[in-house]
PDB file of N, CA and C in Angstrom:
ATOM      1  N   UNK A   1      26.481   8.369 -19.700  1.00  0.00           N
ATOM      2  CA  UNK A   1      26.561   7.694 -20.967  1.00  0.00           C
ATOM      3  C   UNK A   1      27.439   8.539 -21.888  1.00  0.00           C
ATOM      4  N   UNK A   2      28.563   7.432 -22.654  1.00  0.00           N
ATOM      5  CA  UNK A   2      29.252   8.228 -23.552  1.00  0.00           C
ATOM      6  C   UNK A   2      28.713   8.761 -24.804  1.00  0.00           C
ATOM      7  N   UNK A   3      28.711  10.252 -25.756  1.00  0.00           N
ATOM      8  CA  UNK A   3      28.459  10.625 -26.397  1.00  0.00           C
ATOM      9  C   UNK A   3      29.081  10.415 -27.743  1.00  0.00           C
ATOM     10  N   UNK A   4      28.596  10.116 -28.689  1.00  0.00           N
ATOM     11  CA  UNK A   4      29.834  10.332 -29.992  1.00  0.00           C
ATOM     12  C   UNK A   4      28.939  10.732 -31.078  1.00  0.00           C
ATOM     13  N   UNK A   5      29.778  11.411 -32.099  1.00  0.00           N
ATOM     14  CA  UNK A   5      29.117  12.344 -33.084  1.00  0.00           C
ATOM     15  C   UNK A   5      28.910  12.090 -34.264  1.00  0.00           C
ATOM     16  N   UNK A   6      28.162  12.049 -34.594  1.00  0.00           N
ATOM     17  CA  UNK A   6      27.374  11.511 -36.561  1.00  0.00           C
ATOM     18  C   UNK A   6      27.150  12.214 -37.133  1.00  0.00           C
ATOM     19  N   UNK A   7      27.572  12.291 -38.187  1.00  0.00           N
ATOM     20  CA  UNK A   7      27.285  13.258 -39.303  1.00  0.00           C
ATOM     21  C   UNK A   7      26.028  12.856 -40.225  1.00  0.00           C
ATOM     22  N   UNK A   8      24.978  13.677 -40.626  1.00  0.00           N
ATOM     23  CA  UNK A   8      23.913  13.939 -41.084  1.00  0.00           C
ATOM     24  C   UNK A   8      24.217  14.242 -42.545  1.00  0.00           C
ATOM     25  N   UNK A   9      24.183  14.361 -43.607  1.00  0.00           N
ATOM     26  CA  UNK A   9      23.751  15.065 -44.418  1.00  0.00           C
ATOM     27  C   UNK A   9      22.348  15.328 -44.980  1.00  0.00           C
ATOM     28  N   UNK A  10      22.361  17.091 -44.846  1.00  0.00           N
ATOM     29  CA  UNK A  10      21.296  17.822 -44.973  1.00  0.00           C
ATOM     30  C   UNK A  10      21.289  18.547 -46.263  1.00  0.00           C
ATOM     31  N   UNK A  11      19.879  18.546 -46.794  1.00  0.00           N
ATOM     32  CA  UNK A  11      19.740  19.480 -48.037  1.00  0.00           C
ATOM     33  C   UNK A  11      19.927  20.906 -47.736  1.00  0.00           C
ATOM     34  N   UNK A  12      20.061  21.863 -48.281  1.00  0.00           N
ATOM     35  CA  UNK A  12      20.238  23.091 -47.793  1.00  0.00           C
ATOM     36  C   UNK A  12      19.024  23.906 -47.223  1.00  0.00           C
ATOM     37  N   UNK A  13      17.757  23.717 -48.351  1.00  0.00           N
ATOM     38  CA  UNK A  13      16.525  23.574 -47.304  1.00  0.00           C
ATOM     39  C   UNK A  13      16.457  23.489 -46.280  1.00  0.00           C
ATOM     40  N   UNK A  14      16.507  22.573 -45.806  1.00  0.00           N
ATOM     41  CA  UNK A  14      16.658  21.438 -44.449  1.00  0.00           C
ATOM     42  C   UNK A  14      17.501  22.517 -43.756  1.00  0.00           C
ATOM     43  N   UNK A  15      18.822  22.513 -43.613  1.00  0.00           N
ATOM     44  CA  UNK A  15      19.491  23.310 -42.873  1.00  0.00           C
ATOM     45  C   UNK A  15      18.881  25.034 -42.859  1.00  0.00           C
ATOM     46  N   UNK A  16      18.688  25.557 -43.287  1.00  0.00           N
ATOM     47  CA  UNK A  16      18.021  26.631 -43.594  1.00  0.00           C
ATOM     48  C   UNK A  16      16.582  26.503 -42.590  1.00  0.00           C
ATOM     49  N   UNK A  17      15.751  25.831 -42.614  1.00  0.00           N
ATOM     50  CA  UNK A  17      14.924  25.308 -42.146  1.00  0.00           C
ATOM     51  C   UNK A  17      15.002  25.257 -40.447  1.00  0.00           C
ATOM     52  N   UNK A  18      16.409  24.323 -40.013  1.00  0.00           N
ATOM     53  CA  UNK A  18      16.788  24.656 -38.891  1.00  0.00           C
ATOM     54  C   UNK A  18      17.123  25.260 -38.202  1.00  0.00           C
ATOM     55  N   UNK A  19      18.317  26.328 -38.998  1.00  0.00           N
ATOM     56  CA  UNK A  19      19.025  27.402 -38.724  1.00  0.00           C
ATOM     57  C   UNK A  19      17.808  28.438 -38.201  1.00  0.00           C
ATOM     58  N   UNK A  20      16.643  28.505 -38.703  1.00  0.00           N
ATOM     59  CA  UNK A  20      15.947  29.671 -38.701  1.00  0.00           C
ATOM     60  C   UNK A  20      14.722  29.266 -37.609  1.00  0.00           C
ATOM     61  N   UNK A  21      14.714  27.849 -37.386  1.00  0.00           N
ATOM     62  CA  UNK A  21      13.413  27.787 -36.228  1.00  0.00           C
ATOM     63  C   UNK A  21      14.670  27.241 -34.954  1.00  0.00           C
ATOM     64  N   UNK A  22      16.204  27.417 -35.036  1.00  0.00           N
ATOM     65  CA  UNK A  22      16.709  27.772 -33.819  1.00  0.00           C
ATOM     66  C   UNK A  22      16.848  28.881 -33.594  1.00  0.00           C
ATOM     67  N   UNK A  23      16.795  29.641 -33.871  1.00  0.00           N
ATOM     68  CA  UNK A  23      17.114  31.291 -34.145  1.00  0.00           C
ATOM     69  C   UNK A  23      15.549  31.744 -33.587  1.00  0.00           C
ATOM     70  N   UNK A  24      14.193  31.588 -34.607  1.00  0.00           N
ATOM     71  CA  UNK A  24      13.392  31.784 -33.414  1.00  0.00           C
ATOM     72  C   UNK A  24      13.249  30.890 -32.174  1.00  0.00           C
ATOM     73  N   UNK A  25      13.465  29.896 -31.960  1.00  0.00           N
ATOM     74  CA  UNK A  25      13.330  28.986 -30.645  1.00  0.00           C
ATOM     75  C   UNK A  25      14.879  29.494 -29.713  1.00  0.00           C
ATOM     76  N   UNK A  26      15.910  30.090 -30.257  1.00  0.00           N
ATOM     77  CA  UNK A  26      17.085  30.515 -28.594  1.00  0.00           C
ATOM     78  C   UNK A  26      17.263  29.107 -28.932  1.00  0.00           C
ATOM     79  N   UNK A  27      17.580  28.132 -29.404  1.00  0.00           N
ATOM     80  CA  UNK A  27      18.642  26.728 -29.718  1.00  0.00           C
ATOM     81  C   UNK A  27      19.077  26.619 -30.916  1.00  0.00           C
ATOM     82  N   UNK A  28      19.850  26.175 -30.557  1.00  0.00           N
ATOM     83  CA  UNK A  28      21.320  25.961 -31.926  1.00  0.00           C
ATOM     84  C   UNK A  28      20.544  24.219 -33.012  1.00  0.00           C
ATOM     85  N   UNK A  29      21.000  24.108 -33.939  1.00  0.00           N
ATOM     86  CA  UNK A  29      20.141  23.066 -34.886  1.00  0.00           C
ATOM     87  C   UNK A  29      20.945  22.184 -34.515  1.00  0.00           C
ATOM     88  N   UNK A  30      22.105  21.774 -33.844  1.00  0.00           N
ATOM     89  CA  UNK A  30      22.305  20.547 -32.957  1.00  0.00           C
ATOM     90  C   UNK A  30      20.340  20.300 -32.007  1.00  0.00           C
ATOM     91  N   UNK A  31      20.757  21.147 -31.380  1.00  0.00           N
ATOM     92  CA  UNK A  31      19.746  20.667 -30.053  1.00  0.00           C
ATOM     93  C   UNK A  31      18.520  20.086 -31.079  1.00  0.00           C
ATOM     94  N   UNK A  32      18.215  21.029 -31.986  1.00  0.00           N
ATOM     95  CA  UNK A  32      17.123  20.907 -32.487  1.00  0.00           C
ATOM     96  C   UNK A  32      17.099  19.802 -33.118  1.00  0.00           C
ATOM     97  N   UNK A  33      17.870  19.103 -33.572  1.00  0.00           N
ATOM     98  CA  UNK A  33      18.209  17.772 -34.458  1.00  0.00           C
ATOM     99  C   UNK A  33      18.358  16.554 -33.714  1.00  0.00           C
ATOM    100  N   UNK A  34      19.152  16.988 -32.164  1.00  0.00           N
ATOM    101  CA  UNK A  34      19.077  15.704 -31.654  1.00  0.00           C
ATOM    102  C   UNK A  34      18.116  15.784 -30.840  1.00  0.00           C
ATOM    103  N   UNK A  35      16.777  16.429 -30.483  1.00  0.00           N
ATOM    104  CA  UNK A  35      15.430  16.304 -29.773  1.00  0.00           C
ATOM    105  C   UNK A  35      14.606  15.427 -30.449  1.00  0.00           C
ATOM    106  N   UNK A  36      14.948  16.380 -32.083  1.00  0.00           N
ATOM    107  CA  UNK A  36      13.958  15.298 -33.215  1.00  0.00           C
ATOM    108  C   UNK A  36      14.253  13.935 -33.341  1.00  0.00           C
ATOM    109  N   UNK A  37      15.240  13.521 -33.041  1.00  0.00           N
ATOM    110  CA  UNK A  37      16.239  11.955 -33.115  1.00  0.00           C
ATOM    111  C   UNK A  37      15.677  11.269 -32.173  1.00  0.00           C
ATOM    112  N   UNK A  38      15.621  12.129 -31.317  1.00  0.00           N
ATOM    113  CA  UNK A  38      15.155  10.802 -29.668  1.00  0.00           C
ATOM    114  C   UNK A  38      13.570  11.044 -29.788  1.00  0.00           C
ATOM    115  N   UNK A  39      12.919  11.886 -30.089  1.00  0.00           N
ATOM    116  CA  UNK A  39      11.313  11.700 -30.296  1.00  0.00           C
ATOM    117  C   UNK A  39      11.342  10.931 -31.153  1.00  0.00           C
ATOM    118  N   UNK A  40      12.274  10.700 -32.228  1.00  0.00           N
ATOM    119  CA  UNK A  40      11.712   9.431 -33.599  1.00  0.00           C
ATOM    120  C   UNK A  40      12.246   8.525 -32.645  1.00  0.00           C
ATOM    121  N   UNK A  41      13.178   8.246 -32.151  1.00  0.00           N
ATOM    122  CA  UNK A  41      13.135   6.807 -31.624  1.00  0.00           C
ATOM    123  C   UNK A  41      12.540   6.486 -30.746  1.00  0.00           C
ATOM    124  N   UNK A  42      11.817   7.326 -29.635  1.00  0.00           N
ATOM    125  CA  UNK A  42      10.880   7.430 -29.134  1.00  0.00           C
ATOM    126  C   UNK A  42       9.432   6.460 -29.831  1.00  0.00           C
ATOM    127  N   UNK A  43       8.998   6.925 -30.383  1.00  0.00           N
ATOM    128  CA  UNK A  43       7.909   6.698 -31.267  1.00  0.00           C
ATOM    129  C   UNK A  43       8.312   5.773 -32.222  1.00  0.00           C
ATOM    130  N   UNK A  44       8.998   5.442 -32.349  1.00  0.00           N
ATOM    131  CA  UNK A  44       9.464   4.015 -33.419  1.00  0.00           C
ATOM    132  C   UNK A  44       9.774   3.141 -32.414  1.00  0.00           C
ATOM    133  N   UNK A  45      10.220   3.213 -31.415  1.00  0.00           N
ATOM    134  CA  UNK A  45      10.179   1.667 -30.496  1.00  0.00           C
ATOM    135  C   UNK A  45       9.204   1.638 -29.893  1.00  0.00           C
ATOM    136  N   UNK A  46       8.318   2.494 -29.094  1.00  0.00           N
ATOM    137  CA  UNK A  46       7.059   2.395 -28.964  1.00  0.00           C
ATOM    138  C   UNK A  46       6.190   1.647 -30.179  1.00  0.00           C
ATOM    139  N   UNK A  47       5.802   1.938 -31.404  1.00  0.00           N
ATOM    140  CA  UNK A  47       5.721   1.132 -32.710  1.00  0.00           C
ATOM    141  C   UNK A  47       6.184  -0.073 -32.937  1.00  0.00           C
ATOM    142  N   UNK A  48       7.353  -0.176 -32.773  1.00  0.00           N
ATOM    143  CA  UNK A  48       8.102  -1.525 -32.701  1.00  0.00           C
ATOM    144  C   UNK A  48       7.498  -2.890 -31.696  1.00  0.00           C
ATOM    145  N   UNK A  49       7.211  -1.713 -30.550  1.00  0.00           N
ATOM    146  CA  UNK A  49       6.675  -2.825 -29.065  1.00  0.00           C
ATOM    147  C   UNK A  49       5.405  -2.986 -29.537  1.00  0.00           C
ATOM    148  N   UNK A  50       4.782  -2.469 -29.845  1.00  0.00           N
ATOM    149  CA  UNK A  50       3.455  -2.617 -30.295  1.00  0.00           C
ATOM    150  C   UNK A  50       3.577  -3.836 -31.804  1.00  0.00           C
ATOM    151  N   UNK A  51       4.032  -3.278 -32.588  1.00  0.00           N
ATOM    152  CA  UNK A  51       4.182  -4.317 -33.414  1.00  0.00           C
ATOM    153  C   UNK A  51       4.692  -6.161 -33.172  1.00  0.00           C
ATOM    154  N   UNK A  52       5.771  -6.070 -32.254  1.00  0.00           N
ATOM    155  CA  UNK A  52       5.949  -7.486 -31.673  1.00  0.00           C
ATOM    156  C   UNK A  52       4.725  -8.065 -30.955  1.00  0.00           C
ATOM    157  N   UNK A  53       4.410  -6.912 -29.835  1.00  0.00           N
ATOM    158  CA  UNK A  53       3.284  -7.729 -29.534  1.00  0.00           C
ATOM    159  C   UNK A  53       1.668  -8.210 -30.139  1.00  0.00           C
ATOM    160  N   UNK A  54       1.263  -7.370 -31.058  1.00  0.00           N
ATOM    161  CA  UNK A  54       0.488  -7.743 -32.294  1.00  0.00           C
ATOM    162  C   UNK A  54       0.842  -9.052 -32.954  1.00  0.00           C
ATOM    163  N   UNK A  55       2.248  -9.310 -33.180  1.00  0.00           N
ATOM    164  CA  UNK A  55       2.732 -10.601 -33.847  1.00  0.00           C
ATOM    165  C   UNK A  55       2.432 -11.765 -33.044  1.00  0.00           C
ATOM    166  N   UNK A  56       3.197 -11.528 -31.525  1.00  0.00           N
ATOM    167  CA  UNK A  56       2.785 -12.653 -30.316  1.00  0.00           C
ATOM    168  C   UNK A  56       1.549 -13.186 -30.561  1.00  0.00           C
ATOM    169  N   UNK A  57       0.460 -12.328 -30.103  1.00  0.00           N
ATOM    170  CA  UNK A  57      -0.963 -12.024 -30.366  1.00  0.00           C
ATOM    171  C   UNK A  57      -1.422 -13.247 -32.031  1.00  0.00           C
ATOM    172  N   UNK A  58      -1.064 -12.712 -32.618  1.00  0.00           N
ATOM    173  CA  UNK A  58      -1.237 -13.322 -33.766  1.00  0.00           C
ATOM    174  C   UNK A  58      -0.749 -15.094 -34.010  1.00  0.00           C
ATOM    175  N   UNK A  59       0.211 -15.097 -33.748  1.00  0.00           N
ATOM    176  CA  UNK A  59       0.905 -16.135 -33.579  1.00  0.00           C
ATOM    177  C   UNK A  59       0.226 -17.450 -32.793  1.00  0.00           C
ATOM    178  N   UNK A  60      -0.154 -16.672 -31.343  1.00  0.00           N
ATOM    179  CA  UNK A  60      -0.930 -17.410 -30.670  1.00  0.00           C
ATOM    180  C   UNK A  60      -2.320 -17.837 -31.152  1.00  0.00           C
ATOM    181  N   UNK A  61      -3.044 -16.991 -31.696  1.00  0.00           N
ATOM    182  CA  UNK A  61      -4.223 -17.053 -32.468  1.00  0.00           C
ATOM    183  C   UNK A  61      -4.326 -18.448 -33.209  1.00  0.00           C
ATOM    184  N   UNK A  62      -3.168 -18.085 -33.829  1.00  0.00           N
ATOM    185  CA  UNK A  62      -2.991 -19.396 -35.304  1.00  0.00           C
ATOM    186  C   UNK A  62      -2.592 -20.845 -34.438  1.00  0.00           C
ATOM    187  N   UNK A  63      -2.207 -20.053 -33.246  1.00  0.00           N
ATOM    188  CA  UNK A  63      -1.822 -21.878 -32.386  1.00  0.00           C
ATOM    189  C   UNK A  63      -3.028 -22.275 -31.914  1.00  0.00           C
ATOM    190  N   UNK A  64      -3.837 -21.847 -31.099  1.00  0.00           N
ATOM    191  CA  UNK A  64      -4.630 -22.068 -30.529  1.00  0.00           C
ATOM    192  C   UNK A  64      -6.745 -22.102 -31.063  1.00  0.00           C
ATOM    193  N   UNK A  65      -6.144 -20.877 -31.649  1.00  0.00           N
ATOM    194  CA  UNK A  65      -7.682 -20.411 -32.247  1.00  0.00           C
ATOM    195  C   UNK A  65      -8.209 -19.993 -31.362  1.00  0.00           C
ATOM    196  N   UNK A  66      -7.582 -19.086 -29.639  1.00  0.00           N
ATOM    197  CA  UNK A  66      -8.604 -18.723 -29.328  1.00  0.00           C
ATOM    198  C   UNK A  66      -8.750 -17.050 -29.762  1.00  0.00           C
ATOM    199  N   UNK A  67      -9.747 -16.774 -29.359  1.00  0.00           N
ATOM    200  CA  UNK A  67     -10.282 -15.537 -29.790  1.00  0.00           C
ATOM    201  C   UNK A  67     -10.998 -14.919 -28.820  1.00  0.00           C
ATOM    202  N   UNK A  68     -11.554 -13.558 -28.636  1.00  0.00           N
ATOM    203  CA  UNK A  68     -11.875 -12.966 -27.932  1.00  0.00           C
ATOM    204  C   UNK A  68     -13.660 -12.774 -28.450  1.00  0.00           C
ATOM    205  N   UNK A  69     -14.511 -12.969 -27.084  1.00  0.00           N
ATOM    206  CA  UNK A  69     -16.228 -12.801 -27.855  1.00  0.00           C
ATOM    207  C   UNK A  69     -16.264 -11.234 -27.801  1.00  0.00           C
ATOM    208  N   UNK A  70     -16.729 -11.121 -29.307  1.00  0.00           N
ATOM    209  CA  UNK A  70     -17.817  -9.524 -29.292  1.00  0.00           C
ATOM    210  C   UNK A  70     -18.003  -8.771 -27.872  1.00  0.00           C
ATOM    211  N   UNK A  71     -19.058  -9.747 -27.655  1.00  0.00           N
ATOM    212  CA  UNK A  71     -19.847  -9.191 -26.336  1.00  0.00           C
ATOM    213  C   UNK A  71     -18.843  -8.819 -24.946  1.00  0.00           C
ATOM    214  N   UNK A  72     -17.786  -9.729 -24.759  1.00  0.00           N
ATOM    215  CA  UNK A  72     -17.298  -9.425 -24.028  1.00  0.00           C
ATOM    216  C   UNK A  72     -16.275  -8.226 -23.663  1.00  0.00           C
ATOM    217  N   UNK A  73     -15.220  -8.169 -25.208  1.00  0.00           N
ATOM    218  CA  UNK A  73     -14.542  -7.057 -25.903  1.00  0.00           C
ATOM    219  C   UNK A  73     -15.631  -5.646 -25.631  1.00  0.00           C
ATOM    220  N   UNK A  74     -16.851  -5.594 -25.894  1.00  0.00           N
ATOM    221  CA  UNK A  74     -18.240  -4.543 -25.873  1.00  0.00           C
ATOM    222  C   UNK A  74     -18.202  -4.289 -24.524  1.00  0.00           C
ATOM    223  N   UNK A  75     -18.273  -5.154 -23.251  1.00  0.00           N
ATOM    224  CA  UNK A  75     -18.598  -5.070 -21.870  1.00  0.00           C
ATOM    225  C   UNK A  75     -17.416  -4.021 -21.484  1.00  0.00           C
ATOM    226  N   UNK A  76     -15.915  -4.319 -22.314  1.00  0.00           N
ATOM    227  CA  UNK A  76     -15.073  -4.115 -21.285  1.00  0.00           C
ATOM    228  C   UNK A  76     -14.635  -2.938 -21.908  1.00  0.00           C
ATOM    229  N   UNK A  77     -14.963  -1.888 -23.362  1.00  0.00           N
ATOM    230  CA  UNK A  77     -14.717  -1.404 -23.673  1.00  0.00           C
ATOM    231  C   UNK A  77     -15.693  -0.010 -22.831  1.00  0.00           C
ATOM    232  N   UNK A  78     -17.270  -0.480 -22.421  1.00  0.00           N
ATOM    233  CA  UNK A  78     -18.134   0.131 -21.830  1.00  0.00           C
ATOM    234  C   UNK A  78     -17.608   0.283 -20.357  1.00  0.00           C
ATOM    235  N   UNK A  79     -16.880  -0.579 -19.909  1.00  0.00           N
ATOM    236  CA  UNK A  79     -16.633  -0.270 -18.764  1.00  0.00           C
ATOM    237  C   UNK A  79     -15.217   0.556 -18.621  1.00  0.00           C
ATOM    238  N   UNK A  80     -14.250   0.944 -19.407  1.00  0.00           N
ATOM    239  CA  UNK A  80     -13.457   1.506 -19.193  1.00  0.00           C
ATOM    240  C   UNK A  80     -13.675   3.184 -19.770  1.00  0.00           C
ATOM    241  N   UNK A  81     -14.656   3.312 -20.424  1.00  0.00           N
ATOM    242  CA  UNK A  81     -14.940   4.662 -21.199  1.00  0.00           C
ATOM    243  C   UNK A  81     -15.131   5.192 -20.435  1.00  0.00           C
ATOM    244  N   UNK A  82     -15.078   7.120 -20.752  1.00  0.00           N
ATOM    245  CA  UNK A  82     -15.289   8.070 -20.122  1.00  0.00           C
ATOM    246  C   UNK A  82     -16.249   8.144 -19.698  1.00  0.00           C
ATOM    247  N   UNK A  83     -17.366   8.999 -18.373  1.00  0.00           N
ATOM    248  CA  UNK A  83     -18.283   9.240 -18.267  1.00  0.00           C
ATOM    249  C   UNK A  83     -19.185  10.042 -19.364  1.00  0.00           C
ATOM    250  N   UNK A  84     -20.423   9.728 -19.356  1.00  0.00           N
ATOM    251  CA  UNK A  84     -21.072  10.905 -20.141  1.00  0.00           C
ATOM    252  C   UNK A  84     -20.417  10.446 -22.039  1.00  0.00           C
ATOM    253  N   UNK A  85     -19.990   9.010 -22.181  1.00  0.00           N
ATOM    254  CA  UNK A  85     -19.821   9.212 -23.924  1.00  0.00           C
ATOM    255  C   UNK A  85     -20.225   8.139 -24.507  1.00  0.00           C
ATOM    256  N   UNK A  86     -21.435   7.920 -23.879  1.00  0.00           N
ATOM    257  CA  UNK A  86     -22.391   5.984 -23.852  1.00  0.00           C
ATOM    258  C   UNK A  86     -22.542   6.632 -25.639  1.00  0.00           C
ATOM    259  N   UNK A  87     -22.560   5.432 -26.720  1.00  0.00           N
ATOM    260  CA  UNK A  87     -22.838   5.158 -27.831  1.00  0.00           C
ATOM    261  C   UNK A  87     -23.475   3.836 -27.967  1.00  0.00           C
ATOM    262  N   UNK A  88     -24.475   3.474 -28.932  1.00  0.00           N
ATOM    263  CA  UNK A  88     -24.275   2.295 -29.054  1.00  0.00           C
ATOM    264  C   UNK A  88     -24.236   1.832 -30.633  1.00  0.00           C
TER     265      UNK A  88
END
């Protein structure tokens, strides 16, 4: 995959900030900047997928009205839990 380069502007903080936890971490505040970039997009499309499908979910709800029973949501939540962490 081709690479191409974006410019950021950083407060001096900020850069300061980087400069000095690459310096203790042995990486340069590139690396360190574009790790943080792909963990946020990481975690924002993960969020994102979750959010569409909440909407689906929803959507369907309002078409249909069906819904999920208590009791059953309760059965299946008991049956997937850890050993040893019964509540009721």
């Amino acid at each position: 995959m081709a690479s191409a380069t974006m410019g950021v502007r950083l407060n001096e903080d900020t850069q300061h900030r980087l400069e000095a936890l690459g310096k203790a971490r042995d990486r340069t505040p590139h690396y360190l900047m574009k790790t943080a970039v792909e963990r946020f997009l990481e975690i924002e499309e993960a969020l994102e997928t979750e959010r569409q499908i909440v909407k689906a979910r929803w959507e369907k709800y309002e078409l249909t009205g069906e819904t999920i029973d208590h009791a059953d949501v309760k059965a299946w939540a008991a049956s997937v839990r850890p050993t040893g962490t019964e509540t009721d």
